[in-house]
C-alpha atoms as a PDB file:
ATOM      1  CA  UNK A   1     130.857  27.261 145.061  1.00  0.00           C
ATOM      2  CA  UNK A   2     127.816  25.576 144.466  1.00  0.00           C
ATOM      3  CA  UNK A   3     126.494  25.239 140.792  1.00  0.00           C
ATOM      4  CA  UNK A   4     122.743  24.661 139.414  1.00  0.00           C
ATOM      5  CA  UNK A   5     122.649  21.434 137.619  1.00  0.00           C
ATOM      6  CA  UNK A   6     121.716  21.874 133.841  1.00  0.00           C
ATOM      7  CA  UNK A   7     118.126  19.771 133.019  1.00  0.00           C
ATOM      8  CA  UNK A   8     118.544  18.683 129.995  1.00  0.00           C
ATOM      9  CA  UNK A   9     115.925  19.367 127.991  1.00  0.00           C
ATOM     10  CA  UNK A  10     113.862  16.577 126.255  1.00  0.00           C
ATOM     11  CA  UNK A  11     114.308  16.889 122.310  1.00  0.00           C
ATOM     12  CA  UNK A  12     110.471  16.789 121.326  1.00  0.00           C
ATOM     13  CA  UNK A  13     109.355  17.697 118.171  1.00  0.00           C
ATOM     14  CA  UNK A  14     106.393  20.104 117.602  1.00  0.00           C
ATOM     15  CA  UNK A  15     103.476  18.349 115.165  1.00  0.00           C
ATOM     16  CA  UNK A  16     101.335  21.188 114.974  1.00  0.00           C
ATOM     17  CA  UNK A  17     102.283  22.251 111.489  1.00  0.00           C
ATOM     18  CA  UNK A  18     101.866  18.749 110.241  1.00  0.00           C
ATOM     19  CA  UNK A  19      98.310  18.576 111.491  1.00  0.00           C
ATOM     20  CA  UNK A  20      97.556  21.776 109.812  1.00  0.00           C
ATOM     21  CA  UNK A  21      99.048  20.732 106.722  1.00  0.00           C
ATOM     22  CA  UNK A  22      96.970  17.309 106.515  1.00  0.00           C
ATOM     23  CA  UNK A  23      94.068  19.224 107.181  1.00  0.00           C
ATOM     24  CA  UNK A  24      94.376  21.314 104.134  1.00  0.00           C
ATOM     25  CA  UNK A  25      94.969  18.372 101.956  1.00  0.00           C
ATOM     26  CA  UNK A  26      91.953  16.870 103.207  1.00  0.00           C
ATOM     27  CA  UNK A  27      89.983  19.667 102.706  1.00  0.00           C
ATOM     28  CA  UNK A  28      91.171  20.514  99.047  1.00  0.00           C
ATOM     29  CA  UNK A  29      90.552  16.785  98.055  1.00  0.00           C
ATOM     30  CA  UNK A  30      86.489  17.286  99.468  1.00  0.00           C
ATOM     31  CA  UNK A  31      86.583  20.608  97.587  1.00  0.00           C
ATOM     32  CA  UNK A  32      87.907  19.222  94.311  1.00  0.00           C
ATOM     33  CA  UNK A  33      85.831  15.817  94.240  1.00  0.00           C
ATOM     34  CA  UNK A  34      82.760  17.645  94.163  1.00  0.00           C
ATOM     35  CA  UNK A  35      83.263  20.105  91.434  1.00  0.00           C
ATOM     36  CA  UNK A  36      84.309  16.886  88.981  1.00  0.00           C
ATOM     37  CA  UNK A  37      80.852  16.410  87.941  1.00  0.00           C
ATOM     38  CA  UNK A  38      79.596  19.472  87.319  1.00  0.00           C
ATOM     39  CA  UNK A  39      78.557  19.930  83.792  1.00  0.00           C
ATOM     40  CA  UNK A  40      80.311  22.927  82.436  1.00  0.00           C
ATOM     41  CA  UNK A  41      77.038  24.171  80.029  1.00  0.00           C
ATOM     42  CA  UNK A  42      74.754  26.417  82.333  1.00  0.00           C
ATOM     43  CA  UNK A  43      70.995  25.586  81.649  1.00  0.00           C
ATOM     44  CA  UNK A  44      68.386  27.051  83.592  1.00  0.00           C
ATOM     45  CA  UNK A  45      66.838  23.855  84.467  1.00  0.00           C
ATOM     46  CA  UNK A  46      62.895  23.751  85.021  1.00  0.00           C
ATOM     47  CA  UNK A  47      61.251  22.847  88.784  1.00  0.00           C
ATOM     48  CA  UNK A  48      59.032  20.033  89.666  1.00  0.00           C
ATOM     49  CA  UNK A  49      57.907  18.666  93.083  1.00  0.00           C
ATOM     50  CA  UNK A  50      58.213  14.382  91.839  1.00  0.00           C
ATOM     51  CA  UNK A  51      60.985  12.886  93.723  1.00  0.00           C
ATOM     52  CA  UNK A  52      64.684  12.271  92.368  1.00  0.00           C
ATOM     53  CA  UNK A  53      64.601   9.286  89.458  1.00  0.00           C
ATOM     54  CA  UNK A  54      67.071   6.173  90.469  1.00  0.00           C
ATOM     55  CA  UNK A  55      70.266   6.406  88.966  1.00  0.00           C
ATOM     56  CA  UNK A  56      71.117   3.808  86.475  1.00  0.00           C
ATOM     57  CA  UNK A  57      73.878   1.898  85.714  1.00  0.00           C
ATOM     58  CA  UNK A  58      74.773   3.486  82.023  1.00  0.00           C
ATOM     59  CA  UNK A  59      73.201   7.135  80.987  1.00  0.00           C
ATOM     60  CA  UNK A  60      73.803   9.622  78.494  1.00  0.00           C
ATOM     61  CA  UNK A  61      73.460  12.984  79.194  1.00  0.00           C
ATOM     62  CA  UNK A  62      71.885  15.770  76.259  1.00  0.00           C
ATOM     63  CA  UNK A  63      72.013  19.041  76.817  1.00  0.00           C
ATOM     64  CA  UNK A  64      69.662  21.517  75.272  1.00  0.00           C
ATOM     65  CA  UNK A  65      70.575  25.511  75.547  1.00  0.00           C
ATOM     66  CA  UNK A  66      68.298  28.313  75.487  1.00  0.00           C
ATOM     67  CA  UNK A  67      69.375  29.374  71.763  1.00  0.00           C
ATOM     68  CA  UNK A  68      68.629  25.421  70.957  1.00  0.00           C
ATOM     69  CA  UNK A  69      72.356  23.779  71.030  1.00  0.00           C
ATOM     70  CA  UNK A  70      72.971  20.459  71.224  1.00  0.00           C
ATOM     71  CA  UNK A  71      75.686  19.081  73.676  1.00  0.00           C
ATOM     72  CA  UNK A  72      76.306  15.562  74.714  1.00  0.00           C
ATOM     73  CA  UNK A  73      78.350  13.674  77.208  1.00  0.00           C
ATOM     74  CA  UNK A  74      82.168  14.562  76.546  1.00  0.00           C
ATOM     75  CA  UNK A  75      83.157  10.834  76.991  1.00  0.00           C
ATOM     76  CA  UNK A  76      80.895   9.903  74.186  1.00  0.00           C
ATOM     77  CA  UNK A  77      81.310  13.071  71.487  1.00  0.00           C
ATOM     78  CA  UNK A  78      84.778  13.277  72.642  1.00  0.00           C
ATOM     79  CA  UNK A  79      84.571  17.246  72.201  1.00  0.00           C
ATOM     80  CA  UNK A  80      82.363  20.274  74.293  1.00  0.00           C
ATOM     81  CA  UNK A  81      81.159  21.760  70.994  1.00  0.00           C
ATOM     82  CA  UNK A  82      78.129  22.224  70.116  1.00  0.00           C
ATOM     83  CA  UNK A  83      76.658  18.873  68.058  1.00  0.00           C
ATOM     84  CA  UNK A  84      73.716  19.226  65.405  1.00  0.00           C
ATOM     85  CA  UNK A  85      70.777  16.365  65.572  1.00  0.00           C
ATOM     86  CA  UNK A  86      72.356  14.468  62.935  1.00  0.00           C
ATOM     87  CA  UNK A  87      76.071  14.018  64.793  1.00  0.00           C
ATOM     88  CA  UNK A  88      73.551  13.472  67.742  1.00  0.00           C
ATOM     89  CA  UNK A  89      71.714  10.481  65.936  1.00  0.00           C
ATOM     90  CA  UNK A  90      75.000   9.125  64.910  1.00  0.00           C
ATOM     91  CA  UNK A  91      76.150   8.705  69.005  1.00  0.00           C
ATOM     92  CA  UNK A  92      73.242   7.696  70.304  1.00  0.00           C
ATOM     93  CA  UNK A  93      73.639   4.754  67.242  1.00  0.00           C
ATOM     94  CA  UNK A  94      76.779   4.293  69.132  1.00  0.00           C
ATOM     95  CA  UNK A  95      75.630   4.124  72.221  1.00  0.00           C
ATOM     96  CA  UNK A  96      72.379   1.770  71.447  1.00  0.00           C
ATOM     97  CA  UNK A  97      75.237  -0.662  69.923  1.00  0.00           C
ATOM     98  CA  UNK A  98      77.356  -0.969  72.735  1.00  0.00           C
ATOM     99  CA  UNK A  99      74.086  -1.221  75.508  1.00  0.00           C
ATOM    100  CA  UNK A 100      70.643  -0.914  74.617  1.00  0.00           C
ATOM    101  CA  UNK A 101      69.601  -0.552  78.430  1.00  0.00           C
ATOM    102  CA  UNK A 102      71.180   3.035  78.859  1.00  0.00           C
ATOM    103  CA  UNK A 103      69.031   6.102  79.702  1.00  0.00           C
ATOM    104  CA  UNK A 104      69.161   9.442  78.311  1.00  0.00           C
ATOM    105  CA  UNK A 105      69.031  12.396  80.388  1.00  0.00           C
ATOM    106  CA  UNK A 106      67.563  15.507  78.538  1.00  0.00           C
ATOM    107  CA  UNK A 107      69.072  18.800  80.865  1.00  0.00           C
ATOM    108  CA  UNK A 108      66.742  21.196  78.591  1.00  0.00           C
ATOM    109  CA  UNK A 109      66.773  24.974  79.821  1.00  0.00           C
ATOM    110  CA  UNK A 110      63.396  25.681  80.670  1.00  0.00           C
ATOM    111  CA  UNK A 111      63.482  28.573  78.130  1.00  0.00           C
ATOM    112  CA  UNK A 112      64.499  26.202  75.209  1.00  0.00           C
ATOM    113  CA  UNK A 113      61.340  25.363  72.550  1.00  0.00           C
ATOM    114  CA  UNK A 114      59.431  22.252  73.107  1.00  0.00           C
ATOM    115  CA  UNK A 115      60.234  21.026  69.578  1.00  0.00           C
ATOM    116  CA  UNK A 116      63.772  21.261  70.499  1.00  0.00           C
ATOM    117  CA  UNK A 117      63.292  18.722  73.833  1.00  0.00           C
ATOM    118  CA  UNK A 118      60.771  16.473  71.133  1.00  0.00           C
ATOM    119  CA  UNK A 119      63.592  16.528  68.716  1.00  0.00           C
ATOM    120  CA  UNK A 120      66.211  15.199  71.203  1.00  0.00           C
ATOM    121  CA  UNK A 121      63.505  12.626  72.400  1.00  0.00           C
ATOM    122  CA  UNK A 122      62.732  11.175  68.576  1.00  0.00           C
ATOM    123  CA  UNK A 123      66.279  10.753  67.411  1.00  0.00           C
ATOM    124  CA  UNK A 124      66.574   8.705  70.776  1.00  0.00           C
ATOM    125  CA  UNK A 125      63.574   6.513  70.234  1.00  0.00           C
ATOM    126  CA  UNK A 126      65.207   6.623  66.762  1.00  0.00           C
ATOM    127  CA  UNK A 127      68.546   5.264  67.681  1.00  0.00           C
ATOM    128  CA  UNK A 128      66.674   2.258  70.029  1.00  0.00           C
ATOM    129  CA  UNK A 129      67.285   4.055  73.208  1.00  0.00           C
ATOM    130  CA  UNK A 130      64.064   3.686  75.271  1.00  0.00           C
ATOM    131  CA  UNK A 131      64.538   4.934  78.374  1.00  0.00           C
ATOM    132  CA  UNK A 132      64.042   8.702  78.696  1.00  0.00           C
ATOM    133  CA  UNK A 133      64.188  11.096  81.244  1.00  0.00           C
ATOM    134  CA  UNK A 134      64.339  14.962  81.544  1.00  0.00           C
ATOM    135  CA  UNK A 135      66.349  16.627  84.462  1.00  0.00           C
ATOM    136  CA  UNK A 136      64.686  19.191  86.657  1.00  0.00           C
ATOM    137  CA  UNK A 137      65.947  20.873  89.636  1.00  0.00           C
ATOM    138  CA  UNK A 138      63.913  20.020  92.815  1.00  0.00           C
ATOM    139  CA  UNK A 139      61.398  22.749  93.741  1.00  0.00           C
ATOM    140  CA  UNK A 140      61.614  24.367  97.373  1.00  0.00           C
ATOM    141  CA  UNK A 141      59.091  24.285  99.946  1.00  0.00           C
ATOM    142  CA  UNK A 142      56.255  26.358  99.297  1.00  0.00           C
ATOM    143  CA  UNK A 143      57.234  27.185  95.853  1.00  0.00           C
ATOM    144  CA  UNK A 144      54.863  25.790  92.949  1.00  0.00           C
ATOM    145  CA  UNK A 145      57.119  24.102  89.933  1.00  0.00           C
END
């Protein structure tokens, strides 16, 4: 009696799960980076067709609402609450003391009143901060800011 010979079978193991896994990671670490930046406080910003300011080494960000509320940088007022010009002049102060050089970004909502955006900008020049700027959102092609 003759009998088949048994191939043994070569012990491999399949990877295919561990790719997908990886690949998941990877992609939730891309998806999570980018949403660490995004300011929480919705303003409608305005458009304009000037290109994209550089981006310097230390800024400040103030953010102006449509009702007129006053909300800074979280790693300077420590807090998301609303701030009134006064706590405002007292952290720019602050900031002026620690670097003179640093920029403050005005996000106003382009529904806010212009004496709220002039306010903002005086209790800056107030505090020693010079250098000014006010964020807009880039206008598409073909559409007038």
């Amino acid at each position: 009696m003759q009998f088949k010979k048994a191939r043994r079978v070569d012990p491999r193991m399949d990877i295919t799960p561990l790719i997908d896994v990886v690949l998941l990671l990877v992609i939730f670490f891309m998806l999570t980076t980018t949403f660490i930046g995004a300011p929480a406080i919705k303003v409608k910003l305005p458009t304009s067709s000037a290109k994209e300011i550089s981006k310097e080494r230390k800024e400040v960000n103030v953010t102006i609402t449509k009702d007129g509320k006053l909300y800074i940088d979280q790693s300077v007022s420590g807090t998301r609450d609303p701030i009134s010009l006064k706590e405002l002049e007292k952290l720019l102060n602050k900031v002026a003391r620690e670097n003179r050089e640093t920029m403050v970004i005005i996000r106003a909502d382009e529904d806010t009143t212009h004496g709220n955006v002039v306010a903002v900008m005086d209790v800056a020049k107030k505090s020693g901060l010079n250098k000014l700027a006010i964020a807009t959102k880039a206008a598409k092609r073909g559409e007038k800011p």
